[in-house]
N, C-alpha and C. Protein backbone atom coordinates (compact mmCIF):
# COMPACT_ATOMS: atom_id res chain seq x y z
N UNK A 1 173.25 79.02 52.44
CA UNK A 1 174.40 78.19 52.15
C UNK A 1 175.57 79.13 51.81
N UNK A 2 176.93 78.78 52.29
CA UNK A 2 177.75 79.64 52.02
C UNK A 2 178.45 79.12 50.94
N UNK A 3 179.31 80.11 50.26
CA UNK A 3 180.27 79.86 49.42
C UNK A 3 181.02 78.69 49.16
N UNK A 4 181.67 78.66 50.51
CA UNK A 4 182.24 76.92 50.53
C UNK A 4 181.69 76.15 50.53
N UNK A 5 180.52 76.06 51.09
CA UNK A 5 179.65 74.69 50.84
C UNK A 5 179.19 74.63 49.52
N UNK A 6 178.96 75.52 48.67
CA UNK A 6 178.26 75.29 47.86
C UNK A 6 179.35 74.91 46.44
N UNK A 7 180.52 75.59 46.89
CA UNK A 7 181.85 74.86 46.23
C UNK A 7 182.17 73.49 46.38
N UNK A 8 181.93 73.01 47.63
CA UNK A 8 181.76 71.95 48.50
C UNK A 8 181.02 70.45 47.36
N UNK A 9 179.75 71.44 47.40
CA UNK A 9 178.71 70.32 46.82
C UNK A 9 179.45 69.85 45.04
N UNK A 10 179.26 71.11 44.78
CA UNK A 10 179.83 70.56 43.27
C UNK A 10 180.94 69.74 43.02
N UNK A 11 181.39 69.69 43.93
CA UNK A 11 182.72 68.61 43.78
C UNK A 11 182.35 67.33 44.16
N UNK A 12 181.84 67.09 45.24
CA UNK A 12 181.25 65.66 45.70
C UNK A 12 180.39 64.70 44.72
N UNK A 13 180.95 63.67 45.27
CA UNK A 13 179.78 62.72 44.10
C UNK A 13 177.85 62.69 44.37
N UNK A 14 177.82 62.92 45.83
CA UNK A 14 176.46 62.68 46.52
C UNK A 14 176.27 64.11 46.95
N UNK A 15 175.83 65.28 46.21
CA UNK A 15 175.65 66.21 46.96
C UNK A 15 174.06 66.06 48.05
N UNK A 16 172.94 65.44 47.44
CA UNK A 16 171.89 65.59 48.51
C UNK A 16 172.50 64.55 49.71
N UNK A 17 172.95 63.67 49.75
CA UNK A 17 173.46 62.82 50.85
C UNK A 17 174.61 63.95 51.80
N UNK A 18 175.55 64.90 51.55
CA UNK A 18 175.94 65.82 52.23
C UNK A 18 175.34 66.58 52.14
N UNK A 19 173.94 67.72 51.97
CA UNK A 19 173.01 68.22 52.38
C UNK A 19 171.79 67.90 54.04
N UNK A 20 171.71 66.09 53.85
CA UNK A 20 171.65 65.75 54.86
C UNK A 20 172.22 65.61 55.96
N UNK A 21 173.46 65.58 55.65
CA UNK A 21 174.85 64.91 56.74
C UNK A 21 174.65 66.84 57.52
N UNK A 22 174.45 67.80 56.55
CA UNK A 22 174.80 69.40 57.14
C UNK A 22 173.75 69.43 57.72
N UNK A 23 172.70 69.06 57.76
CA UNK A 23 171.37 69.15 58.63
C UNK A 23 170.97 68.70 59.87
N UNK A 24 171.59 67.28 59.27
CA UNK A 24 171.61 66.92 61.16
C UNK A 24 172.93 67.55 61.84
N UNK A 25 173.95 67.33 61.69
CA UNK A 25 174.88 68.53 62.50
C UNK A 25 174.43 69.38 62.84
N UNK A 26 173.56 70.56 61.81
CA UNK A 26 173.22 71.62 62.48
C UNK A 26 172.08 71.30 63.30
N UNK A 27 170.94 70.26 63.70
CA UNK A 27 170.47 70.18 64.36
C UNK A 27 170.73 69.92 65.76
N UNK A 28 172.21 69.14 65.53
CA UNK A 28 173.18 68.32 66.92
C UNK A 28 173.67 69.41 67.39
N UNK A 29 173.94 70.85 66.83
CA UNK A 29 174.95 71.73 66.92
C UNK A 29 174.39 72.45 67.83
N UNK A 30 172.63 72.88 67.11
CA UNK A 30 171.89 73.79 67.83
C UNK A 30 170.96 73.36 69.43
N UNK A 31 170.96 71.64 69.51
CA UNK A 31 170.68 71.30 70.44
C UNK A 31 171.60 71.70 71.68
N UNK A 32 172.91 71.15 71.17
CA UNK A 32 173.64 71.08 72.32
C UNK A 32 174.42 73.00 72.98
N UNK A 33 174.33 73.87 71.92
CA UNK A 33 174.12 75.28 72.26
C UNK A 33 173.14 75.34 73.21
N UNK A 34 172.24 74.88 73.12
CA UNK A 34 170.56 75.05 73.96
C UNK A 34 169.84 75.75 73.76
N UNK A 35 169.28 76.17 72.24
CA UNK A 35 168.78 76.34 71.68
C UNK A 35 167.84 76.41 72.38
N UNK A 36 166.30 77.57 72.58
CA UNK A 36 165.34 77.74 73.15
C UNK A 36 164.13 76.91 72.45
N UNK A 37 164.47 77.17 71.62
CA UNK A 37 163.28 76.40 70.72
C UNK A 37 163.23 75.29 70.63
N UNK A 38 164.52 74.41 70.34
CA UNK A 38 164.52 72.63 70.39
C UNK A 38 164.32 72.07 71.32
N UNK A 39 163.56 71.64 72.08
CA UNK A 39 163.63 70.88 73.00
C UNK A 39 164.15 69.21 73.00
N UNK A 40 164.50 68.36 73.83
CA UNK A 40 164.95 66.99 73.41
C UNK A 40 163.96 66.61 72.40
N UNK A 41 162.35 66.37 72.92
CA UNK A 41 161.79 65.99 71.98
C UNK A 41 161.40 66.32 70.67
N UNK A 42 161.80 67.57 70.07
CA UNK A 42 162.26 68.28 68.90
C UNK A 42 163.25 67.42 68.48
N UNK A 43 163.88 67.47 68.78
CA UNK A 43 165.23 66.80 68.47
C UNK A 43 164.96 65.53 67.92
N UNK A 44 164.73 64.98 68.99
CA UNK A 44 164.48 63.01 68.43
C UNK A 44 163.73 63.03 67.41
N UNK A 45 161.79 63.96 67.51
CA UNK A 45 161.52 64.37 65.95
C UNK A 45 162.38 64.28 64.78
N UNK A 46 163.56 65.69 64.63
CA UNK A 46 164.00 65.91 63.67
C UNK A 46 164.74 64.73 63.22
N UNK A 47 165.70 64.42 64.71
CA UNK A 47 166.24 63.25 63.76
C UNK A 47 165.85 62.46 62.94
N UNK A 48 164.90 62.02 63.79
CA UNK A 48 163.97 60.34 63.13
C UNK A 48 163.37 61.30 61.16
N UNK A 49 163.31 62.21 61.61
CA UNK A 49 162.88 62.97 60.33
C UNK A 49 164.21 62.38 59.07
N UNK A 50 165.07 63.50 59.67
CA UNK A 50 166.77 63.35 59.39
C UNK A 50 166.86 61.92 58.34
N UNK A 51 166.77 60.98 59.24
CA UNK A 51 166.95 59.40 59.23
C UNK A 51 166.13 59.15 57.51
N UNK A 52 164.68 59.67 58.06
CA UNK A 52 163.95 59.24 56.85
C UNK A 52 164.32 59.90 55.18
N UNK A 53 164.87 60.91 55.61
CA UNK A 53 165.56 61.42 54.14
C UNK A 53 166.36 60.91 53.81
N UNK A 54 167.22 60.52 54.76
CA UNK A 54 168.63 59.84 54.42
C UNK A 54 168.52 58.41 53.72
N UNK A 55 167.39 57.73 53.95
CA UNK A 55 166.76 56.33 53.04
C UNK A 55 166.08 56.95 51.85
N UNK A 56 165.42 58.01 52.15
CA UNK A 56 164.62 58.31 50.43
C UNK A 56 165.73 58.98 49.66
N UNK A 57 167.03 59.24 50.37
CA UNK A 57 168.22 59.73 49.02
C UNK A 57 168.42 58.32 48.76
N UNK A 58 168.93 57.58 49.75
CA UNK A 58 168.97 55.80 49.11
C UNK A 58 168.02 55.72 48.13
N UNK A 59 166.65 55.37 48.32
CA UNK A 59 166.10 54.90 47.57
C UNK A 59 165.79 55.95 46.20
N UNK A 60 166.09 57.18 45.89
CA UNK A 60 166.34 57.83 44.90
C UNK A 60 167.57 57.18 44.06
N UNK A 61 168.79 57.15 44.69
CA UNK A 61 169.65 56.81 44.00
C UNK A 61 169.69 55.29 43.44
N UNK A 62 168.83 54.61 44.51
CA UNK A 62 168.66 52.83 43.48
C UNK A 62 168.12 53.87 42.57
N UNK A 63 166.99 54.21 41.86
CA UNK A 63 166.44 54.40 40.58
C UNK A 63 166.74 55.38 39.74
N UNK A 64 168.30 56.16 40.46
CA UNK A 64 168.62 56.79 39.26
C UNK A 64 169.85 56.00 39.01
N UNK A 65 170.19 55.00 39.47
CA UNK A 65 171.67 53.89 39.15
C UNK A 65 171.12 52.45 38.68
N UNK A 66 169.73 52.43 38.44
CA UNK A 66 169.55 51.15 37.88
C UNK A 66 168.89 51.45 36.61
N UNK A 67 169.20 52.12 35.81
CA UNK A 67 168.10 52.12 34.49
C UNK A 67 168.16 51.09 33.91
N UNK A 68 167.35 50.95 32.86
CA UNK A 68 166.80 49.96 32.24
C UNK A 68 168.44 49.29 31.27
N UNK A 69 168.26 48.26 31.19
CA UNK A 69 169.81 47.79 29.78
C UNK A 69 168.80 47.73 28.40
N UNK A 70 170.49 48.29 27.97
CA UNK A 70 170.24 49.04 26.67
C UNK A 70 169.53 48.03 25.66
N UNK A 71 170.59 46.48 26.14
CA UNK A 71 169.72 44.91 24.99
C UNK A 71 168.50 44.90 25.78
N UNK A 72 168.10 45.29 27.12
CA UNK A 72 166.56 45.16 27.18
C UNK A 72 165.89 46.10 25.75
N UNK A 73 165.88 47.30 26.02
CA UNK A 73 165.32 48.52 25.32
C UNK A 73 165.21 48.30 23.97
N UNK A 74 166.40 47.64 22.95
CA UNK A 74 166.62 47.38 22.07
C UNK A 74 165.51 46.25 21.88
N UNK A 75 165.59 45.70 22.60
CA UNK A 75 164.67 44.15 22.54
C UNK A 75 163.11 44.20 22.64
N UNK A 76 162.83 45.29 23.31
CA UNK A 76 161.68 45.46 23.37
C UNK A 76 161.07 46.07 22.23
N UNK A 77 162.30 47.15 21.50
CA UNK A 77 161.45 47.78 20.65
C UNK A 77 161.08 46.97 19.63
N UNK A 78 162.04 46.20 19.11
CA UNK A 78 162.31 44.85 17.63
C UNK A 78 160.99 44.09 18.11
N UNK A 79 160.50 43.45 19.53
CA UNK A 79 159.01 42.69 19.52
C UNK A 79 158.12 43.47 19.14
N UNK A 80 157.93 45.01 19.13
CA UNK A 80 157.07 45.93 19.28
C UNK A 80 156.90 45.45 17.98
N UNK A 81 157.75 46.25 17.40
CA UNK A 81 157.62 46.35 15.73
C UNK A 81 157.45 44.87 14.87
N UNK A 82 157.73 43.90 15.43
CA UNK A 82 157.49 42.50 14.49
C UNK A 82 155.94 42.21 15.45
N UNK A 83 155.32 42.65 15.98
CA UNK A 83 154.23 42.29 16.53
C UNK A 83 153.18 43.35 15.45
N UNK A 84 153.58 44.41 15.43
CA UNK A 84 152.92 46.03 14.72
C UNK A 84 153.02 45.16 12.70
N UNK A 85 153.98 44.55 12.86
CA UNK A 85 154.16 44.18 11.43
C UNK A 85 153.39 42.77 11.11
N UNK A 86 153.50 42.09 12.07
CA UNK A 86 152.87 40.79 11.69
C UNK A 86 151.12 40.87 11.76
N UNK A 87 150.56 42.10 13.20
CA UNK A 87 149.39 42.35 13.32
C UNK A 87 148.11 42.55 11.90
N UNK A 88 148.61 43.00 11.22
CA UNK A 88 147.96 43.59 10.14
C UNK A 88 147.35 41.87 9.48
N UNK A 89 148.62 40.79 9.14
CA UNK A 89 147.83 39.96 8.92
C UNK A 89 147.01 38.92 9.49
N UNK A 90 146.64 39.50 10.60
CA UNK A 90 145.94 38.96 11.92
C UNK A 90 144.49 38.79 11.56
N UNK A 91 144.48 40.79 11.36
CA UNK A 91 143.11 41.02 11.35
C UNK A 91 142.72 41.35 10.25
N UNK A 92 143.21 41.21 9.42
CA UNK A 92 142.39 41.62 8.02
C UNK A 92 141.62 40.85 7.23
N UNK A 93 141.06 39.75 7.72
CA UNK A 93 139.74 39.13 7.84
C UNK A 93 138.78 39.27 8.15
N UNK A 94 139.17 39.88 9.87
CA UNK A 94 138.17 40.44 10.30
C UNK A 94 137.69 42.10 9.63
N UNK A 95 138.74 42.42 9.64
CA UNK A 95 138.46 44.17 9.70
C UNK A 95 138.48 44.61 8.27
N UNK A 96 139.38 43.83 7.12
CA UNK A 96 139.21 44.69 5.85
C UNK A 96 140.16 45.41 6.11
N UNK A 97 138.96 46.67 4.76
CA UNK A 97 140.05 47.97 4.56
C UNK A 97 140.10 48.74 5.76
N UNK A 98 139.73 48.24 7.18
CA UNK A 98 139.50 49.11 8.29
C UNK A 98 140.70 48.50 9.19
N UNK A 99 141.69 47.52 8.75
CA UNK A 99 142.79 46.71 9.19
C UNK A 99 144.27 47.67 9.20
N UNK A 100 144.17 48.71 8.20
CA UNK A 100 145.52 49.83 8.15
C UNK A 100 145.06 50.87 9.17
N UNK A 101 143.86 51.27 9.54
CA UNK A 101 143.62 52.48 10.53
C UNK A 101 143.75 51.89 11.98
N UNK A 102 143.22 50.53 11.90
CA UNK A 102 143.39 49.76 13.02
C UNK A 102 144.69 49.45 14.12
N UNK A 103 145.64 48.95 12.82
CA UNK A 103 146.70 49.03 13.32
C UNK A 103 147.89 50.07 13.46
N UNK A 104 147.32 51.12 12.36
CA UNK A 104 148.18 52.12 12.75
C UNK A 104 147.31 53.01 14.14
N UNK A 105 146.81 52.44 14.85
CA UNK A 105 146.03 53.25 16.33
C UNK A 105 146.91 52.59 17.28
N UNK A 106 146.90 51.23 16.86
CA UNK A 106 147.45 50.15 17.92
C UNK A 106 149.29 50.14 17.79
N UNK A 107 149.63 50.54 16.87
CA UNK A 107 151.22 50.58 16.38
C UNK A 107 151.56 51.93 17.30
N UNK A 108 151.01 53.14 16.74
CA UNK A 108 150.97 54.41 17.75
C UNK A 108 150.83 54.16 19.29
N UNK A 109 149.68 53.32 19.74
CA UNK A 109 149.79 53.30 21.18
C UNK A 109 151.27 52.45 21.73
N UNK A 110 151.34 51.70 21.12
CA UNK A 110 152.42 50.40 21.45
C UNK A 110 153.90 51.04 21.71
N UNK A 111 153.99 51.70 20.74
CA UNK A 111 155.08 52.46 20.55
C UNK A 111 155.37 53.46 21.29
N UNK A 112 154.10 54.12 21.87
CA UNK A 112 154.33 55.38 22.70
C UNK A 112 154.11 55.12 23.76
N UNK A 113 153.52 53.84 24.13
CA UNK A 113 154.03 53.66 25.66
C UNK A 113 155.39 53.28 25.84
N UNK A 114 155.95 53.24 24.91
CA UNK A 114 157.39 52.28 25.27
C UNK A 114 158.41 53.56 25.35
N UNK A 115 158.31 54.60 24.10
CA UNK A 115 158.55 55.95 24.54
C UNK A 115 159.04 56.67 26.19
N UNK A 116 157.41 56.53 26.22
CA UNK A 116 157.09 57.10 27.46
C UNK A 116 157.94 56.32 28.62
N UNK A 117 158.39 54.91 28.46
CA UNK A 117 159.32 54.56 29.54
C UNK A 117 160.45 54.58 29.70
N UNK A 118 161.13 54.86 28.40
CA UNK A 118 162.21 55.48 28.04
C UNK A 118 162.58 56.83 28.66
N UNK A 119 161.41 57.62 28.45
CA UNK A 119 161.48 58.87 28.91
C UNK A 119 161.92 59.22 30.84
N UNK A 120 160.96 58.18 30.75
CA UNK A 120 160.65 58.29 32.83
C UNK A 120 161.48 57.66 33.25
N UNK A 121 162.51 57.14 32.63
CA UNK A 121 163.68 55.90 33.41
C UNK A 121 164.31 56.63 33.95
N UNK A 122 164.77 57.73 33.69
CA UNK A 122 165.59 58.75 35.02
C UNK A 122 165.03 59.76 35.22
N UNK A 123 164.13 59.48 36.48
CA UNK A 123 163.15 61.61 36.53
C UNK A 123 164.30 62.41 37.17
N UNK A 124 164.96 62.42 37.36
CA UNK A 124 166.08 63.72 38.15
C UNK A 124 166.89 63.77 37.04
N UNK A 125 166.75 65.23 37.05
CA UNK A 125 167.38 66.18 36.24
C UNK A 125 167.18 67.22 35.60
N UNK A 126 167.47 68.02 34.72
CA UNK A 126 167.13 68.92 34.53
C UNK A 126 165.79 69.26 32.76
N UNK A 127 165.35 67.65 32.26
CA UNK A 127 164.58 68.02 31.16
C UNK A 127 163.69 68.03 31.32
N UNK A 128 162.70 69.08 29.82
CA UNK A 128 161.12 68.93 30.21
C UNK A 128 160.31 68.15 31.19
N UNK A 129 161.10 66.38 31.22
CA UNK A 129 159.73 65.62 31.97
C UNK A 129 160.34 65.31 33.24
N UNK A 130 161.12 65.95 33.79
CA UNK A 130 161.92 65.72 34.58
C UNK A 130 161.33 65.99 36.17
N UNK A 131 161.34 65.44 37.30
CA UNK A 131 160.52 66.12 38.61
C UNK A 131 160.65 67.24 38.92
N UNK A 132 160.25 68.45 38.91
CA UNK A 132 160.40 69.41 39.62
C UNK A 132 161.34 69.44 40.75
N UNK A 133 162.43 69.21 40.81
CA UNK A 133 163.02 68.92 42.48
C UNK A 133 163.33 70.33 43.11
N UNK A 134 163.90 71.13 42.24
CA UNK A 134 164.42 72.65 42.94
C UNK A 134 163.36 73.12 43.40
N UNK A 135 162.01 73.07 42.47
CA UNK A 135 160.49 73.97 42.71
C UNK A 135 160.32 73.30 44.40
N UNK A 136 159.85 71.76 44.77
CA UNK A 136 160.04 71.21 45.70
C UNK A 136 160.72 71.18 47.01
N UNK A 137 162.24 71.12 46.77
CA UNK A 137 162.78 71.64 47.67
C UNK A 137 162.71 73.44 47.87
N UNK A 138 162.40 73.96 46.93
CA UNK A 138 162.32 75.41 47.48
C UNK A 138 161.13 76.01 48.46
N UNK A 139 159.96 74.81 48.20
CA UNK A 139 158.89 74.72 48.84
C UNK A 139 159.18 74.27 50.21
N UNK A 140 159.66 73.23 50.34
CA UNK A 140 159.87 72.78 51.73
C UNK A 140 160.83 73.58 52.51
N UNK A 141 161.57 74.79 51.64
CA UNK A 141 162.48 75.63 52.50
C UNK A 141 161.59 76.63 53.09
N UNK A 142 160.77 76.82 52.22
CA UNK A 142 160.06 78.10 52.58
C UNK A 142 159.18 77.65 53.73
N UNK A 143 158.54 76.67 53.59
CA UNK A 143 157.42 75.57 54.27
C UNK A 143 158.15 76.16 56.10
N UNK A 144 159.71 75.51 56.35
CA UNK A 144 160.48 75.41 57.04
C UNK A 144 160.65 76.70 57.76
N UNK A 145 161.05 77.33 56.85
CA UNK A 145 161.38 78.73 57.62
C UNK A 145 160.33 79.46 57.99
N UNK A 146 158.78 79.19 57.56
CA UNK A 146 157.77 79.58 58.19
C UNK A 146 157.46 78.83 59.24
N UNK A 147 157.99 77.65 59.98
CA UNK A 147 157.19 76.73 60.73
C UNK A 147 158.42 77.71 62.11
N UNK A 148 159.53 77.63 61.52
CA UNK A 148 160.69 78.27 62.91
C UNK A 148 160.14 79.52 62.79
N UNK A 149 159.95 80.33 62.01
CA UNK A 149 159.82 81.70 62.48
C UNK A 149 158.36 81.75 63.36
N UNK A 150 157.35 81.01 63.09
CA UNK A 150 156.03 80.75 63.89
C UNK A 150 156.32 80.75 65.12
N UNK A 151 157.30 79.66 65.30
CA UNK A 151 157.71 79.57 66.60
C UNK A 151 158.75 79.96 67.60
N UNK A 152 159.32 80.75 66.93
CA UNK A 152 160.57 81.89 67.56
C UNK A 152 159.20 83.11 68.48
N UNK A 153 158.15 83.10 67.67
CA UNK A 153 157.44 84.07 67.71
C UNK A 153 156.19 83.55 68.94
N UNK A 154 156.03 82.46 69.73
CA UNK A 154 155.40 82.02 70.61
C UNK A 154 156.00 82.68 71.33
């Protein structure tokens, strides 16, 4: 990637959506040069390839533009906790003095799954629980440039 493009990207609102747009060009670019290696049916491949990224940036971006609302989140946690609070006098008929360990197991789980969805509502980006995307895409570059150099080499 050169300089300008990569000046390019940081300015744009959609940089993986113009990552794609530079890919198929350069695939349109290198076909119509006549490229030894692409043949038409290479081509229609890549595109249809092309195509399919261009829906999984769609469908990336529904789920990093729809997170959860905030009066959901809020709302969920207040049932958590009047459920965690009212629980105790549920079971302490049944359970006794074994009714505080009980529910503090069940208060802990309740709570930390709700955590945990908090956490995962946007995986792109750059924190601890975040997808690997650079590791990924650096894989599929490498993946790439071994599959052309294989075949420069037929």
């Amino acid at each position: 990637m050169s300089r300008h493009q990569y000046l390019h990207l940081k300015k744009i609102n959609n940089p993986p959506l113009q990552i794609v747009f530079w890919m198929a060009d350069y695939l349109q670019q290198q076909y119509q040069r006549g490229n030894s290696v692409l043949h038409y049916s290479h081509v229609v491949f890549l595109q249809t390839t092309v195509k399919s990224m261009m829906e999984s940036v769609g469908h990336c971006e529904r789920i990093l533009r729809t997170p959860l609302p905030l009066a959901y989140s809020i709302h969920l946690k207040q049932l958590l906790l009047i459920y965690c609070v009212l629980l105790p006098f549920q079971l302490v008929k049944d359970l006794g003095w074994g009714t505080g360990l009980f529910v503090g197991l069940m208060s802990f789980t309740l709570l930390g799954i709700e955590e945990i969805g908090l956490e995962i509502e946007n995986p792109f980006g750059y924190d601890p629980n975040d997808l690997p995307l650079d590791d990924i895409c650096n894989t599929i570059k490498s993946d790439i440039k071994e599959l052309i150099d294989c075949n420069l080499h037929i």
